[in-house]
Every structure is written in structure tokens, then in C-alpha cells.
N, C-alpha and C. Protein backbone atom coordinates (compact mmCIF):
# COMPACT_ATOMS: atom_id res chain seq x y z
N UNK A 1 -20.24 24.67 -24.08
CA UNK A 1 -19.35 24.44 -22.97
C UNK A 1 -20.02 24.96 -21.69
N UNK A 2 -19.68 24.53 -20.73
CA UNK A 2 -20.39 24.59 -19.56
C UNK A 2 -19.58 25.49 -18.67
N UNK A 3 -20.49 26.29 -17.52
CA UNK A 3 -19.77 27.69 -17.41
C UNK A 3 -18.65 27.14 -16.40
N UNK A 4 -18.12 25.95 -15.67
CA UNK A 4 -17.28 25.42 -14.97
C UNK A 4 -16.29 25.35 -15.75
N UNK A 5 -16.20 25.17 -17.04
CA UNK A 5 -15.22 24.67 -17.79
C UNK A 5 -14.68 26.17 -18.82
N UNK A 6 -15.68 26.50 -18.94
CA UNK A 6 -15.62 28.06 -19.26
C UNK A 6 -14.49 28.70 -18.57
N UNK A 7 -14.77 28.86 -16.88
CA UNK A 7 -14.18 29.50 -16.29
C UNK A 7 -12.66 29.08 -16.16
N UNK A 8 -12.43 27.62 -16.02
CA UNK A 8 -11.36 27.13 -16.07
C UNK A 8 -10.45 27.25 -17.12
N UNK A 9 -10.56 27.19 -18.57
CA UNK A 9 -10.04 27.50 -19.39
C UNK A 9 -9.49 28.91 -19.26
N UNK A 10 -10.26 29.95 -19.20
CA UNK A 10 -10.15 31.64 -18.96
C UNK A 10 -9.17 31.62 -17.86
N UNK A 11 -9.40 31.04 -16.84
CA UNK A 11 -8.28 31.70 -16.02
C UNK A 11 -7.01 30.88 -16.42
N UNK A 12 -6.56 29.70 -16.56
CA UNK A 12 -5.61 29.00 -16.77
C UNK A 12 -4.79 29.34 -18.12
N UNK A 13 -5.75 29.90 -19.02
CA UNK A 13 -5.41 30.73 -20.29
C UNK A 13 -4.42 32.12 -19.71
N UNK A 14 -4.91 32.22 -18.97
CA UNK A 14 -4.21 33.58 -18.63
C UNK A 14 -2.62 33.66 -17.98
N UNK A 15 -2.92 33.08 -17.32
CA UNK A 15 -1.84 32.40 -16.43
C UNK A 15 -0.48 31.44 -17.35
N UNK A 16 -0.80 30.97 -18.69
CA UNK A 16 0.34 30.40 -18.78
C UNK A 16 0.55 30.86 -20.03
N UNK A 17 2.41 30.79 -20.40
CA UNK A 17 2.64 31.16 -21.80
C UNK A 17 2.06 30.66 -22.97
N UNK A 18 1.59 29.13 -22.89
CA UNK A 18 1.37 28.65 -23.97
C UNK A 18 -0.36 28.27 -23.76
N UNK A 19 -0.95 29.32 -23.98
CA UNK A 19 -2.75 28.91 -23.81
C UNK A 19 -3.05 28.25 -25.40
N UNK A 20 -2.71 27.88 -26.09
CA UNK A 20 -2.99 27.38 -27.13
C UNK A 20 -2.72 25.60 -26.93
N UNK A 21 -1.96 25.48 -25.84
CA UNK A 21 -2.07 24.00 -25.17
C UNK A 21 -2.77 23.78 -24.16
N UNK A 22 -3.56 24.54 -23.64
CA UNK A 22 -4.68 24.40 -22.83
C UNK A 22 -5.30 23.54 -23.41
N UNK A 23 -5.78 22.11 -22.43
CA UNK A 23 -6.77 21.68 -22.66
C UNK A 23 -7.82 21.24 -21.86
N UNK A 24 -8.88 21.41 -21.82
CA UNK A 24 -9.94 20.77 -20.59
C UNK A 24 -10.93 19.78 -21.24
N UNK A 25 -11.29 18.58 -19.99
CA UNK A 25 -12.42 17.68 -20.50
C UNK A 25 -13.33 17.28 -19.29
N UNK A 26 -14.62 17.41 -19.36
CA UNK A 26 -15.14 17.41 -18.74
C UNK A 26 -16.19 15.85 -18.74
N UNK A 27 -16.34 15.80 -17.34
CA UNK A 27 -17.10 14.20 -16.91
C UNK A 27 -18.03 14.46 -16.23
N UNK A 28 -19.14 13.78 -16.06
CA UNK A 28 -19.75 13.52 -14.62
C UNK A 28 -20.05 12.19 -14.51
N UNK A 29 -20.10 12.16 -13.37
CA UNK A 29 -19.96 10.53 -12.49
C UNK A 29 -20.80 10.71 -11.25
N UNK A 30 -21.08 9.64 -10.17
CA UNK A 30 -21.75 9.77 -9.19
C UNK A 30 -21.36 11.05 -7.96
N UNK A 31 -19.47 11.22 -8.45
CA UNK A 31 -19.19 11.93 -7.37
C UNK A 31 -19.45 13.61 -7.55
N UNK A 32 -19.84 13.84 -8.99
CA UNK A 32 -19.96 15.05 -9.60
C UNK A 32 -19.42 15.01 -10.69
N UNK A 33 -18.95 16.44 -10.86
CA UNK A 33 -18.17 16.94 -12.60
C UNK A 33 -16.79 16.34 -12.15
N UNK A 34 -15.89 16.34 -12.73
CA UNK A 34 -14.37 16.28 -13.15
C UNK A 34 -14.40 16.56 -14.28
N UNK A 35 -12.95 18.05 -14.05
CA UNK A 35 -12.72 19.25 -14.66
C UNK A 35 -11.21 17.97 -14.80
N UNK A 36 -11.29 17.98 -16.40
CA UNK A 36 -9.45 17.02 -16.67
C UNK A 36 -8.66 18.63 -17.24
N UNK A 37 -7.17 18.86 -17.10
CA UNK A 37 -7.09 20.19 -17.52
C UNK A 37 -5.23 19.44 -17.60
N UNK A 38 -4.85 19.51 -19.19
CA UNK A 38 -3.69 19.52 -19.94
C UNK A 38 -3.31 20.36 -20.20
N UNK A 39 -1.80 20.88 -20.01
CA UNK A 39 -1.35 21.96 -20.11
C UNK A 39 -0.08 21.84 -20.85
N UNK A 40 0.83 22.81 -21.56
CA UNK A 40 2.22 22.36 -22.03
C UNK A 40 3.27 22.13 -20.57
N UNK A 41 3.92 21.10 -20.98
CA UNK A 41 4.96 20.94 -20.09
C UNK A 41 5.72 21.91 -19.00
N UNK A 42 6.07 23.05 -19.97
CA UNK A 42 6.70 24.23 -19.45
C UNK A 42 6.08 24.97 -18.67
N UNK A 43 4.58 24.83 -18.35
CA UNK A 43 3.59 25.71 -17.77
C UNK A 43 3.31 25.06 -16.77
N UNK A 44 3.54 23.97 -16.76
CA UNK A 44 2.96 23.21 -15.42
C UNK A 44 3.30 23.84 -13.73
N UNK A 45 4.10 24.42 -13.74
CA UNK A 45 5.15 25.24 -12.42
C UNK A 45 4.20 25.68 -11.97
N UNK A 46 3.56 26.98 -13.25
CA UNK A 46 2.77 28.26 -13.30
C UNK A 46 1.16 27.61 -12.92
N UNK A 47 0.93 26.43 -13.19
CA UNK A 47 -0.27 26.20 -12.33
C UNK A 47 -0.53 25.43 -11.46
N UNK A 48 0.60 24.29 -11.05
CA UNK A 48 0.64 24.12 -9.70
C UNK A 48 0.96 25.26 -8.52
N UNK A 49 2.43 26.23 -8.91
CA UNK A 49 2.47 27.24 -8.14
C UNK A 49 3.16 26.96 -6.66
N UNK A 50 4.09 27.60 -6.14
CA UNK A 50 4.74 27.36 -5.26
C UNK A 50 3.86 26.69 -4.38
N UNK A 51 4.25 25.43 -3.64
CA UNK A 51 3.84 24.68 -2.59
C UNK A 51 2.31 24.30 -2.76
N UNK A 52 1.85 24.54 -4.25
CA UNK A 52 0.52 23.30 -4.89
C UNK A 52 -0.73 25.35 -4.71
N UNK A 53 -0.25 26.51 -4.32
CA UNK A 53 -1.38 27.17 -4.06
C UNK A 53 -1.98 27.64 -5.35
N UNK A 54 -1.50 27.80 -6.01
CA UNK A 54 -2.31 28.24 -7.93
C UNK A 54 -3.32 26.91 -7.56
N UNK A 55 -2.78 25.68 -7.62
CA UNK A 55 -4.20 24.56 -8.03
C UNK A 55 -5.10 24.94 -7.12
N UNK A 56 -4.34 24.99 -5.46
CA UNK A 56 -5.85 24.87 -4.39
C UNK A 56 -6.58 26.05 -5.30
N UNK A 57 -6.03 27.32 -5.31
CA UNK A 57 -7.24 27.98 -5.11
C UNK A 57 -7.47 28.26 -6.78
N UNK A 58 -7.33 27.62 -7.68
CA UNK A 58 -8.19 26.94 -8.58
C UNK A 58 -9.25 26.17 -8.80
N UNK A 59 -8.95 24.80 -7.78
CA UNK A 59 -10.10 23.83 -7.42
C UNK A 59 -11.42 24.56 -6.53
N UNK A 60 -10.76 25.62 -5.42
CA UNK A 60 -11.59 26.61 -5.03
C UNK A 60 -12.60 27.57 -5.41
N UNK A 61 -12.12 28.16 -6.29
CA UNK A 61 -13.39 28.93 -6.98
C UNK A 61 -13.86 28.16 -8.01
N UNK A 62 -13.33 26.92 -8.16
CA UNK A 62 -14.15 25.86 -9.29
C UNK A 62 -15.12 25.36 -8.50
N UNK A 63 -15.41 25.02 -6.78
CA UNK A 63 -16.39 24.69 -6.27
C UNK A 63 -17.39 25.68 -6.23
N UNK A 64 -16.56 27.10 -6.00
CA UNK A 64 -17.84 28.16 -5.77
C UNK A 64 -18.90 28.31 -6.74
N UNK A 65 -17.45 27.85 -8.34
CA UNK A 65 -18.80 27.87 -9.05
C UNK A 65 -19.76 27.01 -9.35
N UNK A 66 -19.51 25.93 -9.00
CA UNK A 66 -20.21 24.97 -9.16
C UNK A 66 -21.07 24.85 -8.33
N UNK A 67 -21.09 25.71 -7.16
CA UNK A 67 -22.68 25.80 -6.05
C UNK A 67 -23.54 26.56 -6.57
N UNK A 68 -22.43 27.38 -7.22
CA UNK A 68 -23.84 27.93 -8.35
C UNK A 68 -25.13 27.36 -8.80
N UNK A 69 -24.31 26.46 -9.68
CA UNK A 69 -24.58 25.20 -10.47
C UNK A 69 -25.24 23.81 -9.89
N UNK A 70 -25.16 24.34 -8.33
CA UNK A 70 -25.34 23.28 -7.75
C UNK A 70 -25.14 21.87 -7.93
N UNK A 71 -23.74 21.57 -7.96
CA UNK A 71 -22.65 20.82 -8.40
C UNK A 71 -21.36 20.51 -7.73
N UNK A 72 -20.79 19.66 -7.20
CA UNK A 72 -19.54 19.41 -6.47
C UNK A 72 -18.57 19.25 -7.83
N UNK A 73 -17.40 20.25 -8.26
CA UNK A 73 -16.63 20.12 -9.29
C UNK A 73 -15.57 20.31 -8.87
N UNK A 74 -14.92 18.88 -9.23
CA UNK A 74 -13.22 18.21 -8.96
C UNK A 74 -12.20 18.81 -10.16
N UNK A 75 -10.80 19.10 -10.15
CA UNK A 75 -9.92 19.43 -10.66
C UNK A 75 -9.01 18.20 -10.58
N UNK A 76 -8.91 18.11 -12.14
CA UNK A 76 -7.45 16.95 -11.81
C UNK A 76 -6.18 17.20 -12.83
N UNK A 77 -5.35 17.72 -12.19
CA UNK A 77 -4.06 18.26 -14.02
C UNK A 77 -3.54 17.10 -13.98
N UNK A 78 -3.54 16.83 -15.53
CA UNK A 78 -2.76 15.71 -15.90
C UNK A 78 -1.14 15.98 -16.25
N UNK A 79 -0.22 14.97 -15.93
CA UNK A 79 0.86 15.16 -15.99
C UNK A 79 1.27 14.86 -17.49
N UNK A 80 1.86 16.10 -18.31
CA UNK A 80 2.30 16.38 -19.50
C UNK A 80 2.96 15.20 -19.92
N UNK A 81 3.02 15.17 -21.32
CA UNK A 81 4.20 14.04 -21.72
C UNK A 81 5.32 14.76 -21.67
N UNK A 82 6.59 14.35 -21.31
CA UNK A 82 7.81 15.28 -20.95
C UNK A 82 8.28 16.07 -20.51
N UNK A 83 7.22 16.02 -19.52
CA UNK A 83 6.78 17.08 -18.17
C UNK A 83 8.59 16.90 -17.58
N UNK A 84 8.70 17.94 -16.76
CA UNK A 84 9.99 17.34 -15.87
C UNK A 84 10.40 16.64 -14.25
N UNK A 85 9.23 16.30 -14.19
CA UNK A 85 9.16 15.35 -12.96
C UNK A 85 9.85 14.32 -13.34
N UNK A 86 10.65 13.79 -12.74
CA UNK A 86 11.25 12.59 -12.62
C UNK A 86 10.41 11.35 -12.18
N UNK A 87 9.78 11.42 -13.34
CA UNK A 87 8.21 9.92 -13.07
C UNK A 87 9.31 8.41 -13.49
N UNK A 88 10.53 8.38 -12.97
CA UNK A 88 11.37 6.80 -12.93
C UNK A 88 11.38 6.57 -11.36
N UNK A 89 10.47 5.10 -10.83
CA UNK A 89 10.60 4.86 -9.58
C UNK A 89 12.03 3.94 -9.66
N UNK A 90 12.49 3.95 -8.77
CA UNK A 90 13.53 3.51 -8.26
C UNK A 90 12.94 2.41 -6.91
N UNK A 91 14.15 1.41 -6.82
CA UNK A 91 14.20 0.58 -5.87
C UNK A 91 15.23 0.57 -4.70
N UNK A 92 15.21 0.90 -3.33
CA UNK A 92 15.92 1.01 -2.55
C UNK A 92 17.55 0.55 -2.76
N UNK A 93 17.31 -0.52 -3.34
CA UNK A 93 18.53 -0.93 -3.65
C UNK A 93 19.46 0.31 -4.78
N UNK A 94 18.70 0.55 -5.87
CA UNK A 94 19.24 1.70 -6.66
C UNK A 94 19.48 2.68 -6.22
N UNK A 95 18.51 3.29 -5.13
CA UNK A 95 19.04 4.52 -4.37
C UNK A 95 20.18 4.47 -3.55
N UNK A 96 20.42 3.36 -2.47
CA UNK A 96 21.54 3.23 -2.26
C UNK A 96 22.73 2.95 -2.97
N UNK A 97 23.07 2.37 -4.12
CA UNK A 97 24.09 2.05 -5.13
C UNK A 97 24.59 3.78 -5.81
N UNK A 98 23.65 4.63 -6.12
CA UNK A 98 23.66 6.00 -6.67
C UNK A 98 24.49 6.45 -5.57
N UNK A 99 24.55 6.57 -4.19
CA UNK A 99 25.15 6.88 -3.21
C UNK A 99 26.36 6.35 -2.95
């Protein structure tokens, strides 16, 4: 495992109740690495983090390390199955009728 993905696991492990649903996958492509990072449903709060700051400064010291590495490395959390976002789009018309 590569020390970008290393690090990501370790801290995100830490941070949520269920580190045994941690998962990370790693890519590279023209634009660099992409860090993919699955988490249990219930944890998702705990690493987005009030107003998105757990991810920034996740994706943050994932670049530092990756200058290490001399490497541009992207973060992308995937949205859980049964996550609790309300992922049903609606059509103007439905929103107004609900009202």
C-alpha cells in the first residue's frame, strides 16, 4: 500500500466508529492519484464534518503528502448505500404539490 493511502486509512480509522468499514481504492490517471474512500453510513457526518471541514483538511494533508511523493492526490468519498441524504430528485412540480 502506498504511503497516501496508508495515511488516509489511519486517520479516517480513527475518526469513525466503525473503522472496520473503512474502505480505500486507489487510481492513477493523467490528473494524478485518486484516493476513493467508503465509509459506513453512520460515519459519514464524522468525515465530512460541519460545513465539509474534516474532508477539506483531509484532501489537505493528502496533497502535502503527496509532494512528498511528488504527486497531485485527489480525495473523493463515495456516498454509502443508505447513507441518509435524501438522493430522490424531485420535479418543481412535486415540490410545489408537497406545499
Amino acid at each position: 500500500m502506498e504511503p497516501d493511502q496508508t495515511f488516509l486509512e489511519y486517520a479516517v480509522k480513527a475518526l469513525v466508529d466503525h473503522p472496520e468499514s473503512v474502505e480505500t481504492t486507489r487510481t492513477i490517471d493523467q490528473m494524478g492519484v485518486l484516493l476513493t474512500l467508503t465509509v459506513h453510513p453512520d460515519d459519514m457526518g464524522k468525515i465530512i464534518g460541519k460545513s465539509g471541514k474534516t474532508a477539506e483538511a483531509l484532501r489537505i494533508l493528502l496533497r502535502v503528502v503527496g509532494m512528498k511523493g511528488n504527486a497531485r492526490v485527489n480525495l473523493k468519498i463515495n456516498e454509502p448505500v443508505g447513507g441518509k441524504r435524501d438522493t430522490e430528485s424531485k420535479t418543481v412540480d412535486q415540490v410545489v404539490e408537497e406545499l
